[in-house]
N, C-alpha and C. Protein backbone atom coordinates (compact mmCIF):
# COMPACT_ATOMS: atom_id res chain seq x y z
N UNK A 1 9.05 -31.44 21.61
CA UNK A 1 10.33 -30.78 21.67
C UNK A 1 10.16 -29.39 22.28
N UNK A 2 11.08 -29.16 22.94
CA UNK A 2 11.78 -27.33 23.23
C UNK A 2 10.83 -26.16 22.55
N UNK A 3 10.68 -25.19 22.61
CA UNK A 3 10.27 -24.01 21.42
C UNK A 3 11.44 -23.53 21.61
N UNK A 4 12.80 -23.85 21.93
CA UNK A 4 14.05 -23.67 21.47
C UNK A 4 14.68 -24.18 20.55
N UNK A 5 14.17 -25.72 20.39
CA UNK A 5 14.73 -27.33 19.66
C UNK A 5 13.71 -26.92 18.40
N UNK A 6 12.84 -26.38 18.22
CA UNK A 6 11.83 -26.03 17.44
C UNK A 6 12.36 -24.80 16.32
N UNK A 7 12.62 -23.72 17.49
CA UNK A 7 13.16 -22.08 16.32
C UNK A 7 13.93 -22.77 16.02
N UNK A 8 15.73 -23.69 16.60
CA UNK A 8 16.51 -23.80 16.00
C UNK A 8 16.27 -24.78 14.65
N UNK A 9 14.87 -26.17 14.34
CA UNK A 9 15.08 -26.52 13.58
C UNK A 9 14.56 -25.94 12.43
N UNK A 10 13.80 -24.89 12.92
CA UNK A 10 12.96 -23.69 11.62
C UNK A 10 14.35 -22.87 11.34
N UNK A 11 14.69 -22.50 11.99
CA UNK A 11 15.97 -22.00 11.39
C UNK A 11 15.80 -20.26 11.71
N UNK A 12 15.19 -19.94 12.80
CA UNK A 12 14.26 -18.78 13.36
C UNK A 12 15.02 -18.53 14.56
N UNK A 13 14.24 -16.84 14.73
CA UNK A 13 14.91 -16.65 16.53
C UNK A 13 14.19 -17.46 17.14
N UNK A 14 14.35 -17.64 18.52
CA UNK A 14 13.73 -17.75 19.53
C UNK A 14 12.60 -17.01 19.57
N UNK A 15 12.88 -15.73 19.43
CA UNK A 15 12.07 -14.75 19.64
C UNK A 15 10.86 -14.90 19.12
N UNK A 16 11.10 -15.06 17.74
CA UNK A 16 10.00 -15.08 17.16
C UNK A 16 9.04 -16.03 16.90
N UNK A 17 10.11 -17.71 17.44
CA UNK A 17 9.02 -18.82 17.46
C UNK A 17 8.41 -18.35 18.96
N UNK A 18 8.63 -17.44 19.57
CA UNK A 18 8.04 -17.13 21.17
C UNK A 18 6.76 -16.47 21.23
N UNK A 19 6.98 -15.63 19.81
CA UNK A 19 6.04 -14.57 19.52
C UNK A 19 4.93 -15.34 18.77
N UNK A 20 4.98 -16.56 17.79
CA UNK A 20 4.28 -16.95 17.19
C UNK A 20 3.11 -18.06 17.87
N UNK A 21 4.11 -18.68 19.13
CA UNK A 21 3.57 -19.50 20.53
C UNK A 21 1.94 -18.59 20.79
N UNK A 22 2.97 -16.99 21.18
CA UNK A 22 2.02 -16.68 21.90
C UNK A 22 0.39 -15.98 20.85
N UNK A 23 1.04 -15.70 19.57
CA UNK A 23 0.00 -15.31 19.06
C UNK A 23 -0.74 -16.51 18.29
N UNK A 24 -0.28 -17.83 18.94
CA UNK A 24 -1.06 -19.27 18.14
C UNK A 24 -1.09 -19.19 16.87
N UNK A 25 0.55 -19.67 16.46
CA UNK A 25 0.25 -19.64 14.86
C UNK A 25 1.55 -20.77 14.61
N UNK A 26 1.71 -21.25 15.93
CA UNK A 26 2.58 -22.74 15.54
C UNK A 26 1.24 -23.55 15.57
N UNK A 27 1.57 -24.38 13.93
CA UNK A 27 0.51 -25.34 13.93
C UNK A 27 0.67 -26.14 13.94
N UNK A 28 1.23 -26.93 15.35
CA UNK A 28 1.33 -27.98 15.90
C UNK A 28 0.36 -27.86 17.46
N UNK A 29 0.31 -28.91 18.48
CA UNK A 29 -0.25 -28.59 19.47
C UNK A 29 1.07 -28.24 20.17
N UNK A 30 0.58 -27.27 21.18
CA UNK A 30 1.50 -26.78 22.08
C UNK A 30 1.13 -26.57 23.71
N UNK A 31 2.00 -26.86 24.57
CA UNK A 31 1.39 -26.62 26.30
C UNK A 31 2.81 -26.03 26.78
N UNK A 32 2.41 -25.23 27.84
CA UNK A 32 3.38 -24.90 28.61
C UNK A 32 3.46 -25.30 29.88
N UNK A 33 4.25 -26.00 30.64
CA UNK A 33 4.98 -26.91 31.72
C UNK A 33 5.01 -25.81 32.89
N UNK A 34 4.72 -26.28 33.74
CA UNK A 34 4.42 -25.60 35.42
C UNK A 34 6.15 -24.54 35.43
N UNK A 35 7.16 -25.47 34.93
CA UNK A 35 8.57 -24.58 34.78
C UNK A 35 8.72 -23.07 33.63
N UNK A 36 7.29 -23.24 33.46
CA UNK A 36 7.22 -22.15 32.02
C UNK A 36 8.05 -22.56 30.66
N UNK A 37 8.85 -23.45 30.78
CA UNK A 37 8.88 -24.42 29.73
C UNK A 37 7.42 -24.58 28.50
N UNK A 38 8.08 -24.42 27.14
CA UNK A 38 6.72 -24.36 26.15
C UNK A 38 7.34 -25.43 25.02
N UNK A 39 6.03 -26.66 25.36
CA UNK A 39 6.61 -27.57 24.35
C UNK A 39 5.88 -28.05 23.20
N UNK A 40 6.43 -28.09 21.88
CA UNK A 40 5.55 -28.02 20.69
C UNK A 40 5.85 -29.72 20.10
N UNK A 41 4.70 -30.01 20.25
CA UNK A 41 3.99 -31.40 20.08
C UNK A 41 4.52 -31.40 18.30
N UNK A 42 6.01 -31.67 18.06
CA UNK A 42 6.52 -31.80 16.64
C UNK A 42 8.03 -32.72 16.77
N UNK A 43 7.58 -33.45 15.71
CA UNK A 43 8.87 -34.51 15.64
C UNK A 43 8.96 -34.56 14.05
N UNK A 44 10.27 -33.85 14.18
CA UNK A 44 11.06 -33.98 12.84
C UNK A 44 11.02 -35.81 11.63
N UNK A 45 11.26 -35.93 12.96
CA UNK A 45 11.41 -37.15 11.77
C UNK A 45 9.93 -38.46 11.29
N UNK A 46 8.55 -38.01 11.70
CA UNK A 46 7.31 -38.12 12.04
C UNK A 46 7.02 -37.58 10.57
N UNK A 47 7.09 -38.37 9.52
CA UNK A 47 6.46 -37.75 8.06
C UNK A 47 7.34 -36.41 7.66
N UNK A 48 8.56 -36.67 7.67
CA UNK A 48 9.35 -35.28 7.21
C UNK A 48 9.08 -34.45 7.98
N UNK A 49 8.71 -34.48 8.97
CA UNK A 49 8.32 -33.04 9.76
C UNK A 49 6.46 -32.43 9.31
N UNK A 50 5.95 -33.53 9.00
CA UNK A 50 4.46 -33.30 9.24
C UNK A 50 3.82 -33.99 10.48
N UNK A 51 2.91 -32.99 10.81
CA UNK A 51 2.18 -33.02 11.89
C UNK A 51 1.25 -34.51 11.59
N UNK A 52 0.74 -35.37 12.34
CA UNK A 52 -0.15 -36.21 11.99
C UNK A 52 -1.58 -35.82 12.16
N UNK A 53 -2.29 -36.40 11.20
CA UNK A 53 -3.81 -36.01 10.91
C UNK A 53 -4.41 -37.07 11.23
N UNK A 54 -5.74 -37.00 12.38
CA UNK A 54 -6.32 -37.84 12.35
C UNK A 54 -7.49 -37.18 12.44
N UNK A 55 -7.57 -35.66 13.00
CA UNK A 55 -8.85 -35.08 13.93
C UNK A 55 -9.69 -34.65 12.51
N UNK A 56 -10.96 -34.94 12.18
CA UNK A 56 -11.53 -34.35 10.70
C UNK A 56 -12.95 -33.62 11.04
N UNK A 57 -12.79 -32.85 10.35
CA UNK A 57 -14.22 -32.13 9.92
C UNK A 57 -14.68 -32.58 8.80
N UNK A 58 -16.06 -32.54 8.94
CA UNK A 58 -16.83 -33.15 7.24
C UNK A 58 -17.57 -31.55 7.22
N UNK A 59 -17.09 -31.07 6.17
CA UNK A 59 -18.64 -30.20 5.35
C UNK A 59 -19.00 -30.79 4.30
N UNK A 60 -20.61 -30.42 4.21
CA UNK A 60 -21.35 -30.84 3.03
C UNK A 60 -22.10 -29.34 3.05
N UNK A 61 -22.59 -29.40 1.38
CA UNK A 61 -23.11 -28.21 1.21
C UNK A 61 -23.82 -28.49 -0.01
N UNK A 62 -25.46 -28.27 -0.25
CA UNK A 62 -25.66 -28.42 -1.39
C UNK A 62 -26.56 -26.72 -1.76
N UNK A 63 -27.02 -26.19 -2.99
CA UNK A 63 -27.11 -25.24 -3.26
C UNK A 63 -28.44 -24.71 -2.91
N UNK A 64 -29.34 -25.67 -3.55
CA UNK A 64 -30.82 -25.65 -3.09
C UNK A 64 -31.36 -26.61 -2.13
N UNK A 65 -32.33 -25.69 -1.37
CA UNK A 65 -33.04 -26.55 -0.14
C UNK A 65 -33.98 -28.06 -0.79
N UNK A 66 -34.49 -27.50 -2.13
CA UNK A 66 -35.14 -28.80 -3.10
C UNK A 66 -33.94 -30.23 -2.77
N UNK A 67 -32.38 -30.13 -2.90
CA UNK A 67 -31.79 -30.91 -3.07
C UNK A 67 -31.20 -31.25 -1.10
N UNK A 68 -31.64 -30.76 0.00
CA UNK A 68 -31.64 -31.04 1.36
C UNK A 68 -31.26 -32.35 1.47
N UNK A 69 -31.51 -32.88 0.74
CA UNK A 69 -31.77 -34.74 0.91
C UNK A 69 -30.21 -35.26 1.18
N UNK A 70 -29.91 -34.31 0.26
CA UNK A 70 -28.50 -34.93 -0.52
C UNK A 70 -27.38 -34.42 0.57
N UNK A 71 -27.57 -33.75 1.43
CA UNK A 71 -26.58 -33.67 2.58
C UNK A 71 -26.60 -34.77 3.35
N UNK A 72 -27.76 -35.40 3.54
CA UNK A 72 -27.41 -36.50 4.39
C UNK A 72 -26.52 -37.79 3.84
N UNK A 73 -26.76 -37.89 2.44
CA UNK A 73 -25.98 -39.12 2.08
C UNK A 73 -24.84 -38.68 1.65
N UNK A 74 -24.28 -36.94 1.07
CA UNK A 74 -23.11 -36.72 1.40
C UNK A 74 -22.40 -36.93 2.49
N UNK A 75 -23.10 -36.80 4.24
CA UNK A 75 -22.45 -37.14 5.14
C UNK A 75 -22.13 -38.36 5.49
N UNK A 76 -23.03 -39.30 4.78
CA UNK A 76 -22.82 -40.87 5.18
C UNK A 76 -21.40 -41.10 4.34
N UNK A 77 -21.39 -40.41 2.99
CA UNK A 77 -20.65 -41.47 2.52
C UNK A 77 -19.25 -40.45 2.97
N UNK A 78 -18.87 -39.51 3.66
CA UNK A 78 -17.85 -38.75 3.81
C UNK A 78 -17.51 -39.40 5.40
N UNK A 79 -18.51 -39.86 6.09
CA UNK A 79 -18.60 -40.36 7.33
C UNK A 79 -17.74 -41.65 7.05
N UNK A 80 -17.82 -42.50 5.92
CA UNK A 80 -17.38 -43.78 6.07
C UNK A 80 -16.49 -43.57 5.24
N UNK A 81 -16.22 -42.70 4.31
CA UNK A 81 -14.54 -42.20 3.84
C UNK A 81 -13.68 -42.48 4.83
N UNK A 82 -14.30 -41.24 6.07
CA UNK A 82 -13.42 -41.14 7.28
C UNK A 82 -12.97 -42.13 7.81
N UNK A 83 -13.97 -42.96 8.08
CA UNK A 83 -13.81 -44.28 9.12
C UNK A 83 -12.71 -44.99 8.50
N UNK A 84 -12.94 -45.49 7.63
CA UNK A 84 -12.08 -46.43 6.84
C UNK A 84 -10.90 -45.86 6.31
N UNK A 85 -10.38 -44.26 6.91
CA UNK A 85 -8.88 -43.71 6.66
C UNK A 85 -8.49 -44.07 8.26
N UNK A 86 -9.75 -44.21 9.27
CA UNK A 86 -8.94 -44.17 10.50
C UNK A 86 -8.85 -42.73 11.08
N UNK A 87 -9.65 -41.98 10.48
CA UNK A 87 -9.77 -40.55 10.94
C UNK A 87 -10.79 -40.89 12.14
N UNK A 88 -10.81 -39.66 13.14
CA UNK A 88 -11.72 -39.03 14.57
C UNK A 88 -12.35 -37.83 13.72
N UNK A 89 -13.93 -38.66 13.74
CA UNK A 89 -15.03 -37.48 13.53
C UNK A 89 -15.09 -36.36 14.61
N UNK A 90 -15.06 -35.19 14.11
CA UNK A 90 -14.80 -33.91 14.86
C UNK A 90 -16.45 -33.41 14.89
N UNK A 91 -16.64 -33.20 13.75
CA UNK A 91 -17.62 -32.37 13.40
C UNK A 91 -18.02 -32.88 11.93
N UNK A 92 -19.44 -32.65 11.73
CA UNK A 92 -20.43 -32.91 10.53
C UNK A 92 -21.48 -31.72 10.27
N UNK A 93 -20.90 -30.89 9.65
CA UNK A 93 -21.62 -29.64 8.97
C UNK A 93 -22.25 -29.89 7.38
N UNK A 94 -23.53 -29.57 7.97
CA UNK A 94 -24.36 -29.71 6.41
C UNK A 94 -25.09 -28.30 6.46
N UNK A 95 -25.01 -27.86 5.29
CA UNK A 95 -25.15 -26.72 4.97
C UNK A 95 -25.88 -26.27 3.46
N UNK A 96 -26.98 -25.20 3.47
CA UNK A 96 -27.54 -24.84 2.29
C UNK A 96 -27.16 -23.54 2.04
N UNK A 97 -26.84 -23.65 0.76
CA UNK A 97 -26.19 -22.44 0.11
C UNK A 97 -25.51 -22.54 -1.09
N UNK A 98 -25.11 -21.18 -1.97
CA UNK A 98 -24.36 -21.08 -3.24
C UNK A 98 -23.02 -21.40 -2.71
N UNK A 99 -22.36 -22.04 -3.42
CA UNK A 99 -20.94 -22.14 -3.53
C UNK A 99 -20.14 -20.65 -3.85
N UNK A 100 -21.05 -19.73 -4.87
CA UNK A 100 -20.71 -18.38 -4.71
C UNK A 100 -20.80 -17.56 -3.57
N UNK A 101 -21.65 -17.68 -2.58
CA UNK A 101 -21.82 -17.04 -1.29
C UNK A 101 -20.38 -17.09 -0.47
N UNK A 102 -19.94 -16.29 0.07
CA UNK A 102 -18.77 -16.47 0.36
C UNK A 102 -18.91 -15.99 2.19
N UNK A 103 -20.44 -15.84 2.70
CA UNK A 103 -20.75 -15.69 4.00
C UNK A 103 -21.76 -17.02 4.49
N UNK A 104 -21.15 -18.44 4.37
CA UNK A 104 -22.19 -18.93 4.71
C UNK A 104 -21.94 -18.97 5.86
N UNK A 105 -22.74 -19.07 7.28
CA UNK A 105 -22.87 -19.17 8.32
C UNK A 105 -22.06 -20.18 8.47
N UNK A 106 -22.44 -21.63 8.82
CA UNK A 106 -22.00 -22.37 9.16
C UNK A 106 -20.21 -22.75 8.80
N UNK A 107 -19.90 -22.70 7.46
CA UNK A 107 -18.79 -22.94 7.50
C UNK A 107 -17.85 -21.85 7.78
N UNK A 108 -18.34 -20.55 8.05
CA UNK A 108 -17.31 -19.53 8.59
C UNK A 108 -17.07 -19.60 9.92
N UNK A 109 -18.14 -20.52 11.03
CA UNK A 109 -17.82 -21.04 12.12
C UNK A 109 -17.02 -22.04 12.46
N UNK A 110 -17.27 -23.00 11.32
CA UNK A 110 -16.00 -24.10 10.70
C UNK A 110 -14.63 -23.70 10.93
N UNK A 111 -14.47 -22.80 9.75
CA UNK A 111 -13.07 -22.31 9.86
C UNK A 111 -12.58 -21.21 11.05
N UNK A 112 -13.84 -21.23 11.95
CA UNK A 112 -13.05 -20.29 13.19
C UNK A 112 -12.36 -21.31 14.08
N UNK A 113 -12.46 -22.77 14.17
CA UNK A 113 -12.73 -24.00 15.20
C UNK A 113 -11.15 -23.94 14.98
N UNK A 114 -10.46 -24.79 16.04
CA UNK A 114 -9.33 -25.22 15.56
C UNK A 114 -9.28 -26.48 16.24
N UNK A 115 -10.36 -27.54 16.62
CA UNK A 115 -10.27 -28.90 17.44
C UNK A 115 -9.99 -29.85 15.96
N UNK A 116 -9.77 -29.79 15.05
CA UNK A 116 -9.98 -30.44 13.72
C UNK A 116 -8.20 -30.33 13.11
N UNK A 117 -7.95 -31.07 12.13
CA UNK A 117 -6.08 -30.72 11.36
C UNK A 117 -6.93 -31.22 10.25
N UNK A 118 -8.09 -31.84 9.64
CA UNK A 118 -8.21 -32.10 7.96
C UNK A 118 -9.56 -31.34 8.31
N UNK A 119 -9.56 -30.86 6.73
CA UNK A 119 -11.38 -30.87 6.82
C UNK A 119 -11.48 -31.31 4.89
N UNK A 120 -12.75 -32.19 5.28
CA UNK A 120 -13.24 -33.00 4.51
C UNK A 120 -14.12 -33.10 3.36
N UNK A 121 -14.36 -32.66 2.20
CA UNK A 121 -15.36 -32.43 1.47
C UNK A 121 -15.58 -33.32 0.47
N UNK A 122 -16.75 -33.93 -0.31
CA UNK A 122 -16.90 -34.74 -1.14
C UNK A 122 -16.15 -33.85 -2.32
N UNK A 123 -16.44 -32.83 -3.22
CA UNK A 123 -16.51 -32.29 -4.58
C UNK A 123 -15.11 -30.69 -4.09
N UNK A 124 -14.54 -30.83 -4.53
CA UNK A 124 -13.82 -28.81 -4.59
C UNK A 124 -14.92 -28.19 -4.57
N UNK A 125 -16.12 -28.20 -5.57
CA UNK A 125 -17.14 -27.43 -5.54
C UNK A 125 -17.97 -27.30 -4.34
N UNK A 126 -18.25 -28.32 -3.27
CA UNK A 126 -18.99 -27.98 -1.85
C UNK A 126 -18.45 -27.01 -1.10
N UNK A 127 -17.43 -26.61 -1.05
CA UNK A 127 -16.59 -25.83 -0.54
C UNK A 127 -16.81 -24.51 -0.86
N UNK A 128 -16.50 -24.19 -2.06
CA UNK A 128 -16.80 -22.54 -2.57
C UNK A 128 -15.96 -23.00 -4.47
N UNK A 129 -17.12 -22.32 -5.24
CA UNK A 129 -16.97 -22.34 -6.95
C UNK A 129 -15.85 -21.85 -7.18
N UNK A 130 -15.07 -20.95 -6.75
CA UNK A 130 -14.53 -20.33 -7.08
C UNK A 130 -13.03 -19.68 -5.16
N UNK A 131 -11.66 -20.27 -5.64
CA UNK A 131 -11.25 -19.31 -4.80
C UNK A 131 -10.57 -20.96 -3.96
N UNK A 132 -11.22 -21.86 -4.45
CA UNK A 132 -10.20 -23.04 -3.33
C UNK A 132 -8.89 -23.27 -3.21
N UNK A 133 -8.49 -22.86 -4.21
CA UNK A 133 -6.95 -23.20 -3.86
C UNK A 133 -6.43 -22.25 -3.04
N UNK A 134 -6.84 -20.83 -3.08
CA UNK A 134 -6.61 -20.15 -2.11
C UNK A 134 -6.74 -20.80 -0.52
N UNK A 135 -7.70 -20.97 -0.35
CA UNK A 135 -8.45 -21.35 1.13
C UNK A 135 -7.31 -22.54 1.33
N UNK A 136 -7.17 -23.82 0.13
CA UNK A 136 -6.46 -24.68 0.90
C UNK A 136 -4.61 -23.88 1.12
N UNK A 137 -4.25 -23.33 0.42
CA UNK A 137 -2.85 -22.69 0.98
C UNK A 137 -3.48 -21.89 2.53
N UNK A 138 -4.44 -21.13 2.87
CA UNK A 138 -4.85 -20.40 3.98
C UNK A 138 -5.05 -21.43 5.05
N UNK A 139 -5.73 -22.51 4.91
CA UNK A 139 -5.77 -23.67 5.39
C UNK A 139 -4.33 -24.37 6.13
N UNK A 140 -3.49 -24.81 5.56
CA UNK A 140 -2.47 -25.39 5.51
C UNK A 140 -1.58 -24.59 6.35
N UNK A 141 -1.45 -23.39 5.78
CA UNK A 141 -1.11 -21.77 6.68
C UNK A 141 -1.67 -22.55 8.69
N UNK A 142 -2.75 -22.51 8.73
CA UNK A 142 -3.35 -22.70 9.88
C UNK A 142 -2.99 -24.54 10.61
N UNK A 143 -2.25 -25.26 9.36
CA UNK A 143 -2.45 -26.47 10.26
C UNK A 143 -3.12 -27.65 9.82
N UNK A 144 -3.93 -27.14 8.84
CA UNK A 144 -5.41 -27.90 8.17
C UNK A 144 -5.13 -28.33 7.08
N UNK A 145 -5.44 -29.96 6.85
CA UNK A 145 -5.03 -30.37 5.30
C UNK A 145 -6.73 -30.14 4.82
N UNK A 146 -7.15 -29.62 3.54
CA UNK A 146 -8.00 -29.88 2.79
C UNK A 146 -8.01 -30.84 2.41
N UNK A 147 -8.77 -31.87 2.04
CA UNK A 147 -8.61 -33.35 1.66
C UNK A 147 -10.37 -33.58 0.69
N UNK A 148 -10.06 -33.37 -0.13
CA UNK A 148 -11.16 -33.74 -1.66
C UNK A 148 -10.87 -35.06 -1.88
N UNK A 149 -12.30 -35.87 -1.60
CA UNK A 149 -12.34 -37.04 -2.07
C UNK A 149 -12.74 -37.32 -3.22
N UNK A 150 -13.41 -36.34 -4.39
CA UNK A 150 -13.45 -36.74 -5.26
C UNK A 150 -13.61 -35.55 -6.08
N UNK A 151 -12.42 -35.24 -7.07
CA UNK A 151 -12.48 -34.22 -8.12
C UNK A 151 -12.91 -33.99 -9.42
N UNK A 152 -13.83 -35.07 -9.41
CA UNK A 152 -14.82 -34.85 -10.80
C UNK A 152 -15.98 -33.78 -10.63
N UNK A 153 -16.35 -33.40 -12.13
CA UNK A 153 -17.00 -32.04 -11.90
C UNK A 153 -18.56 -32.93 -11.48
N UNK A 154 -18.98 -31.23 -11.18
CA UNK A 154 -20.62 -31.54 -10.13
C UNK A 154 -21.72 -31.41 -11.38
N UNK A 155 -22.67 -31.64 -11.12
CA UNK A 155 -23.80 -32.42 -12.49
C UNK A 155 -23.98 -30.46 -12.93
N UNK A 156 -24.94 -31.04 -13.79
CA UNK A 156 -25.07 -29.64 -14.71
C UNK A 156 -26.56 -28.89 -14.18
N UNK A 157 -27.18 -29.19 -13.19
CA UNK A 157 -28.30 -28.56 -12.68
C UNK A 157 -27.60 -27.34 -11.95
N UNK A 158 -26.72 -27.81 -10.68
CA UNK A 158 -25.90 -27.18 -10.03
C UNK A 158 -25.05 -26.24 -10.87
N UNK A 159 -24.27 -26.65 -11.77
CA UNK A 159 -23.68 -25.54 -12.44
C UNK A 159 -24.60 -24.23 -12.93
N UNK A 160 -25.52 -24.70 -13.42
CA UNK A 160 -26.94 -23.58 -13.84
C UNK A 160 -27.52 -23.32 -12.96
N UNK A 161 -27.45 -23.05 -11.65
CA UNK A 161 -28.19 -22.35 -10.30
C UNK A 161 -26.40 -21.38 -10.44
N UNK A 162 -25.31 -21.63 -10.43
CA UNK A 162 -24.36 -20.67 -9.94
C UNK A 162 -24.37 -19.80 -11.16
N UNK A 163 -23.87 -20.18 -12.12
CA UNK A 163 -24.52 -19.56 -13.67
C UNK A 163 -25.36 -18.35 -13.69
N UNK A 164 -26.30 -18.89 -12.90
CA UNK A 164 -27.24 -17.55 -12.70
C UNK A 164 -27.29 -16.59 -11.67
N UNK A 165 -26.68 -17.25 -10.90
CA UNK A 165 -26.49 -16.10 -9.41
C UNK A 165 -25.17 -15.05 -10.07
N UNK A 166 -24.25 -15.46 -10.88
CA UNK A 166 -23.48 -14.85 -11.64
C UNK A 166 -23.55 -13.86 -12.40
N UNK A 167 -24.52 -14.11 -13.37
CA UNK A 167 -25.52 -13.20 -14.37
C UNK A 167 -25.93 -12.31 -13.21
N UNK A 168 -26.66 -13.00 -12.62
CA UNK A 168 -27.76 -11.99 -11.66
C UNK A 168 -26.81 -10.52 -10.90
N UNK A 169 -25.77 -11.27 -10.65
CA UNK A 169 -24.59 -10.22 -9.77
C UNK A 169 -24.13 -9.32 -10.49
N UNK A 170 -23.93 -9.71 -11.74
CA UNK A 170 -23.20 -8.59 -12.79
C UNK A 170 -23.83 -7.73 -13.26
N UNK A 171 -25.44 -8.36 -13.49
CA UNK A 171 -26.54 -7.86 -14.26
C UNK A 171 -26.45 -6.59 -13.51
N UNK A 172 -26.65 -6.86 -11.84
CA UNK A 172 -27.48 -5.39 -11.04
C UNK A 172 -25.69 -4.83 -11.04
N UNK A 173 -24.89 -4.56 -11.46
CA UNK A 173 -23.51 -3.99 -11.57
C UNK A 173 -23.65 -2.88 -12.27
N UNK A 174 -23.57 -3.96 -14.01
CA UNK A 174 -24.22 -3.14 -14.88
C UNK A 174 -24.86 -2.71 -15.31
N UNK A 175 -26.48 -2.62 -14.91
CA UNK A 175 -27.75 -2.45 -15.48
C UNK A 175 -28.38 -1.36 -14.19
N UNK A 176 -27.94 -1.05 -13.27
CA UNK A 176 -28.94 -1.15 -12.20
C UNK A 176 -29.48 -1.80 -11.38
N UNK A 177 -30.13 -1.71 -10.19
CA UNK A 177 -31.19 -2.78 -9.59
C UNK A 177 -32.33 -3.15 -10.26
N UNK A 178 -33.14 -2.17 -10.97
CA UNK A 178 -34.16 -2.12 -11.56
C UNK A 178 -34.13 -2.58 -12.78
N UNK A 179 -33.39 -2.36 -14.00
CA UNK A 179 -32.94 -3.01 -15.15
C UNK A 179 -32.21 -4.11 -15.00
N UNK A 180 -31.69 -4.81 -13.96
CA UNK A 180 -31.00 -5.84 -13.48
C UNK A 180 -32.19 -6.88 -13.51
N UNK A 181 -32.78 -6.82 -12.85
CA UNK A 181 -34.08 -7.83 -12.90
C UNK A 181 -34.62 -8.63 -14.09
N UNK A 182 -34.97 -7.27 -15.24
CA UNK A 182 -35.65 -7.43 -16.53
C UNK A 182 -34.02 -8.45 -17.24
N UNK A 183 -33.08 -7.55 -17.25
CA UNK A 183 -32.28 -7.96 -17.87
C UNK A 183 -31.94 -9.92 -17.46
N UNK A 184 -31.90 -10.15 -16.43
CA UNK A 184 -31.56 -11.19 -15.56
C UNK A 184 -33.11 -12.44 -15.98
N UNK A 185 -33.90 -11.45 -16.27
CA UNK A 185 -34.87 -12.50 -16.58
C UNK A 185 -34.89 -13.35 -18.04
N UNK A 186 -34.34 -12.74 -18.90
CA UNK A 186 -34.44 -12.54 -20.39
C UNK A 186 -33.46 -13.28 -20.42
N UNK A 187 -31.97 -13.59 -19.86
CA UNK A 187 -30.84 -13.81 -19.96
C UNK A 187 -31.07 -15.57 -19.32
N UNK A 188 -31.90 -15.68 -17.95
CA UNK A 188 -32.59 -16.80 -17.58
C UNK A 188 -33.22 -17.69 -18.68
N UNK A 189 -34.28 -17.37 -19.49
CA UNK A 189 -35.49 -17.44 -19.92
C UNK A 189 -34.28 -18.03 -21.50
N UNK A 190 -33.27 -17.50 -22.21
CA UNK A 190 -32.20 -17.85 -22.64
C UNK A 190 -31.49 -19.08 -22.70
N UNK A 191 -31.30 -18.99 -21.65
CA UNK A 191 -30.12 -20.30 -20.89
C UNK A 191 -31.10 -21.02 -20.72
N UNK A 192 -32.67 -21.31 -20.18
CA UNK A 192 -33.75 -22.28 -20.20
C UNK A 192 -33.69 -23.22 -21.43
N UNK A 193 -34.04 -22.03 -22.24
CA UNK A 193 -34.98 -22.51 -23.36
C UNK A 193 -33.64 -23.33 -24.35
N UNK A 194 -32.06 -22.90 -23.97
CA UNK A 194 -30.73 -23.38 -24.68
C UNK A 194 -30.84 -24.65 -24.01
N UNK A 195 -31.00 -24.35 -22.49
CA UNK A 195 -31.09 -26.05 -22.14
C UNK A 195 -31.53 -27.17 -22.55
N UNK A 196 -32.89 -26.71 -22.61
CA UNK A 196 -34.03 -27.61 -22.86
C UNK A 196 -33.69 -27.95 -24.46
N UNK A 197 -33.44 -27.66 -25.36
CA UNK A 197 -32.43 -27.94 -26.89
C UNK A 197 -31.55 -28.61 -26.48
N UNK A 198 -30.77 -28.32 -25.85
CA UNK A 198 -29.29 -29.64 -25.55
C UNK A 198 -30.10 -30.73 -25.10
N UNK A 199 -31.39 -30.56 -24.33
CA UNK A 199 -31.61 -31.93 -23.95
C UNK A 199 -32.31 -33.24 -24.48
C-alpha cells in the first residue's frame, strides 16, 4: 500500500509516517518506486494487520565454556523447531556467556541486524536472567516477534553460576574490591557446602 493508504490507516499525518519511512521505523518492508512513490509492504487484512513472519534468527547461549557442547544441540533442536514452523533460517548464533552480562558480543550484533522479523530462543533464560520482557516489547517496537519455545525453568547448576556473579557484583559495591573477594569467597564456600546438603 501507499505511505498515504498507510498514515491514513494508522490514523497519523502523512508527515510523520514520511518521517518515520525515512528514519526506518515502519516495521514493515518498505521501497520507493522510480515515481518517488514509497510503498509499505502491509495489508490490513493479512492477520489483523500483522506483518507475516517467516525470516528467524536462532540464539543459543550457554553460561560456561565446560557446557560448549550444549550449543550445538540447542541449535539442532531450535533448527528443527524452525523447520517444522516453516520458518527461513536467517542466522544461528551460539554464544558463551552470563545471562547477567548484558554486553555479549554476539547477540548485540544480533539485535543490530534487521534481515530477520522472529528471533528464536530455546529457554527466556538464554536470552538475558533478568530484563526480557523488556527486550521483547523493544523487540516488537522494531518488528521482531520473540518466540520462546520452551518456558520451563533452566536446571539448578546454571542458576548457581548467576547466583554468584550476583553476590560477586554486590559484594565489590558493598565491600570494596579488596574485601569483595574475601567476602565473595565465604559467601561461595556457603552456598557449596548448602548445596551439597540438599543433595
Amino acid at each position: 500500500m501507499k505511505l498515504s493508504d498507510y498514515a491514513k490507516y494508522l490514523g497519523i499525518a502523512y508527515h510523520t509516517a514520511w518521517k518515520h519511512y525515512k528514519n526506518g521505523l515502519i516495521p514493515y518492508p518498505t521501497r520507493q518506486l522510480p515515481s518517488g512513490a514509497v510503498i509499505v509492504d502491509f495489508d490490513p487484512k493479512n492477520e489483523f494487520g500483522q506483518k507475516t513472519f517467516n525470516k528467524v534468527a536462532i540464539y543459543t547461549r550457554v553460561s560456561l565454556r565446560k557446557n560448549r557442547n550444549n550449543l550445538d544441540s540447542q541449535a539442532e533442536r531450535l533448527c528443527r523447531y524452525s523447520e517444522a514452523k516453516g520458518y527461513q533460517i536467517i542466522h544461528v548464533i551460539k554464544e558463551v556467556g552470563s545471562g547477567l552480562n548484558d554486553h555479549r558480543k554476539k547477540l548485540e550484533k544480533l539485535l543490530k541486524q534487521d534481515d530477520y522479523d522472529i528471533l528464536v530462543v530455546e529457554h527466556k533464560d538464554r536470552l538475558s536472567r533478568f530484563g526480557t520482557n523488556y527486550m521483547d516489547v523493544l523487540l516488537s517496537r522494531l518488528g521482531i516477534k520473540l518466540e520462546i519455545v520452551n518456558m520451563a525453568d533452566r536446571g539448578r547448576d546454571e542458576l548457581m553460576t548467576d547466583l554468584v556473579a550476583i553476590i560477586r557484583s554486590f559484594s565489590a559495591r558493598l565491600y570494596g574490591q579488596r574485601r569483595a573477594k574475601r567476602k565473595t569467597e565465604t559467601i561461595i564456600a556457603a552456598l557449596q557446602s548448602e548445596s551439597e546438603t540438599l543433595s
